[in-house]
Structure formats: structure tokens, C-alpha cells
N, C-alpha and C. Protein backbone atom coordinates (compact mmCIF):
# COMPACT_ATOMS: atom_id res chain seq x y z
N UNK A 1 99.13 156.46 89.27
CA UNK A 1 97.93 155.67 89.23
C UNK A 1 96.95 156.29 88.23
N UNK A 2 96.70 155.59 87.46
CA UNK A 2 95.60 156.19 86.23
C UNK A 2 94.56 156.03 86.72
N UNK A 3 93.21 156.89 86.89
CA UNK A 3 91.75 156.35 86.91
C UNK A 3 91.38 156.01 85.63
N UNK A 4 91.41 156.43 84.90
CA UNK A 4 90.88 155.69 83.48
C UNK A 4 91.66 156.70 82.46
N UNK A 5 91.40 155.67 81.29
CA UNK A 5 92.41 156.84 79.96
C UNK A 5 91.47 156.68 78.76
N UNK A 6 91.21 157.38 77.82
CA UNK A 6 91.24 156.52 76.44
C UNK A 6 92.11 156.74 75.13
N UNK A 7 91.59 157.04 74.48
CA UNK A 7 92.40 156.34 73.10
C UNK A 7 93.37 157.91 72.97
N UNK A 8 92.38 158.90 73.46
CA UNK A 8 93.37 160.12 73.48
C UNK A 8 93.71 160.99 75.07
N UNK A 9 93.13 160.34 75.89
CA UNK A 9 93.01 160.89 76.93
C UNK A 9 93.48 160.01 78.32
N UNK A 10 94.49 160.39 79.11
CA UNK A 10 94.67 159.70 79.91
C UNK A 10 94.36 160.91 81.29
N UNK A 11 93.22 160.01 82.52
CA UNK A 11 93.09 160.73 83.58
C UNK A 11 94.20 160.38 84.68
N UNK A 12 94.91 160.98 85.31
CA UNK A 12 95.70 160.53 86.92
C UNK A 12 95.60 161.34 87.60
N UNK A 13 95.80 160.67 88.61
CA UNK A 13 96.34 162.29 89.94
C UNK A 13 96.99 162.99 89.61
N UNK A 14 97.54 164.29 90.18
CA UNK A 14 98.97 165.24 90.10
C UNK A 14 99.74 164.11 91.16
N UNK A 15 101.12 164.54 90.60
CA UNK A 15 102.29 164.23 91.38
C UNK A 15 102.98 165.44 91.59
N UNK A 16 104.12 165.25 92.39
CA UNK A 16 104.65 166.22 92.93
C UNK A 16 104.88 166.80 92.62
N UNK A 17 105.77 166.43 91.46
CA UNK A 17 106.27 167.29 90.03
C UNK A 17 105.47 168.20 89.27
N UNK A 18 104.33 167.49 89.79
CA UNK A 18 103.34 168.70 88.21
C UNK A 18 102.86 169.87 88.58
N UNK A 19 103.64 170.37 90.13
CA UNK A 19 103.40 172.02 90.54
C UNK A 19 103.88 172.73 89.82
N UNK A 20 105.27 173.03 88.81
CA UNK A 20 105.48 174.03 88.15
C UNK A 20 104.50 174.19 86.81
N UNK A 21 104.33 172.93 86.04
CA UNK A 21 103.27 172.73 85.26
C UNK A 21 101.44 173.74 85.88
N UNK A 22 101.41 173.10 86.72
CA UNK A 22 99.76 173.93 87.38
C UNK A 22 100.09 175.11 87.51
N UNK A 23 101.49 175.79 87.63
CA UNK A 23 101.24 176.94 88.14
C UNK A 23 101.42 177.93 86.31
N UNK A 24 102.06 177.13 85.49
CA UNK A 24 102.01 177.93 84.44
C UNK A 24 100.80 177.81 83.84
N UNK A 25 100.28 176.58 84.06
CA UNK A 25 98.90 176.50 83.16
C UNK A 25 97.40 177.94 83.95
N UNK A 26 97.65 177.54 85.18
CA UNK A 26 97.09 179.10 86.06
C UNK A 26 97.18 180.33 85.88
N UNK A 27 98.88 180.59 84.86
CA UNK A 27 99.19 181.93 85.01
C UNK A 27 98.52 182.24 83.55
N UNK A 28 97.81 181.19 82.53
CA UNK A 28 96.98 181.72 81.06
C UNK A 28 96.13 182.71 81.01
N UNK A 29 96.33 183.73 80.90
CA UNK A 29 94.88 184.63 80.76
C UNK A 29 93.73 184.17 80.56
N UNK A 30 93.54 183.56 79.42
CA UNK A 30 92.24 182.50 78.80
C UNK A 30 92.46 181.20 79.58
N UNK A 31 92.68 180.92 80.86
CA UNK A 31 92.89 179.84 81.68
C UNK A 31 92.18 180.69 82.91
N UNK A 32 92.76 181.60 83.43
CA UNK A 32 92.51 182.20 84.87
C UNK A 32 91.68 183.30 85.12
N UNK A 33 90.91 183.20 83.51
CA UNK A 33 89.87 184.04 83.84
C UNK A 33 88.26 183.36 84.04
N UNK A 34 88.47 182.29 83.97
CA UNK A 34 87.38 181.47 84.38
C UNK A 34 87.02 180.10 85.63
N UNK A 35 88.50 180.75 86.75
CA UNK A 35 88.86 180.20 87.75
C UNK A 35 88.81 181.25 88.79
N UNK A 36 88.34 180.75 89.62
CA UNK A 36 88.52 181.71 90.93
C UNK A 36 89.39 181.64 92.16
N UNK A 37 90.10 180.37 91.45
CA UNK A 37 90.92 180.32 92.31
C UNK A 37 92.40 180.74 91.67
N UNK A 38 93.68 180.94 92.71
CA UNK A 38 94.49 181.80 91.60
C UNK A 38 95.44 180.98 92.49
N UNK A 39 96.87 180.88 91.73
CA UNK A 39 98.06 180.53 92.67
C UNK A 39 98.96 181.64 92.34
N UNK A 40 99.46 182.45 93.39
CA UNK A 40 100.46 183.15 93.59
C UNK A 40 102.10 182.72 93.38
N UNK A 41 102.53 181.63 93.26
CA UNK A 41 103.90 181.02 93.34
C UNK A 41 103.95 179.49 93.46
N UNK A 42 105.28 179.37 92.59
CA UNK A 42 105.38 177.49 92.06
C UNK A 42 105.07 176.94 93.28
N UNK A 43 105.32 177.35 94.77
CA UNK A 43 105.20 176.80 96.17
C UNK A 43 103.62 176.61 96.43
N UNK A 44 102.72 177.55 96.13
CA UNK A 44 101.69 177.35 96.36
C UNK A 44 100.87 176.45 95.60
N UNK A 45 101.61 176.22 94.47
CA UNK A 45 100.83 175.57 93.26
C UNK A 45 101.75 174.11 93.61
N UNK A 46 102.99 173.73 94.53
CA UNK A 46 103.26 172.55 95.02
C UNK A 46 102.53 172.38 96.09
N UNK A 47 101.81 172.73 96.79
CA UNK A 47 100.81 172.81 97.72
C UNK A 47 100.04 172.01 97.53
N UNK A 48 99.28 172.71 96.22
CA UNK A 48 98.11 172.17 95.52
C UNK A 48 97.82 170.87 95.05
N UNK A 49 99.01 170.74 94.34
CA UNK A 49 99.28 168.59 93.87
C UNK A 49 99.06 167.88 94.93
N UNK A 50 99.51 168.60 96.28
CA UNK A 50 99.79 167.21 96.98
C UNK A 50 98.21 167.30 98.12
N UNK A 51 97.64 168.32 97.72
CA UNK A 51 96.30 168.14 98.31
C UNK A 51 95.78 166.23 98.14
């Protein structure tokens, strides 16, 4: 389900699938140093999508 997109940008929910994705994008240095939240493992970061 898209909430809105534009010409370069499309917004949606996570799906199930996109826990290994969140969890690498989390593990960036220049990503996870301006988050306070952290995921420990692809399981926890499948957790997270399906919030």
C-alpha cells in the first residue's frame, strides 16, 4: 500500500521482507549513530516491520 510517492520518491509501509534490508541499513555507522535505537539481529529487525 503506498501512502503517497512522487516523481522520485515512493512512501509505503515495511513488509515482511524488508527486515534483512532494516537491519543492514541499522548496522551503517553514519546511519546508527544518529539513532538510538539499535537492532541486534535480522529477527529483531523482523520484529520491527511488522510493528
Amino acid at each position: 500500500m503506498k501512502l503517497f510517492n512522487t516523481e522520485r520518491l515512493i512512501v509505503r509501509r515495511f513488509k515482511e521482507s524488508d527486515g534483512s534490508a532494516l537491519f543492514d541499513y541499522f548496522e551503517k555507522p553514519r546511519v546508527n549513530c544518529f539513532i538510538d535505537e539499535k537492532l541486534n539481529s535480522i529477527e529483531e529487525a523482523n520484529t520491527e516491520v511488522l510493528k
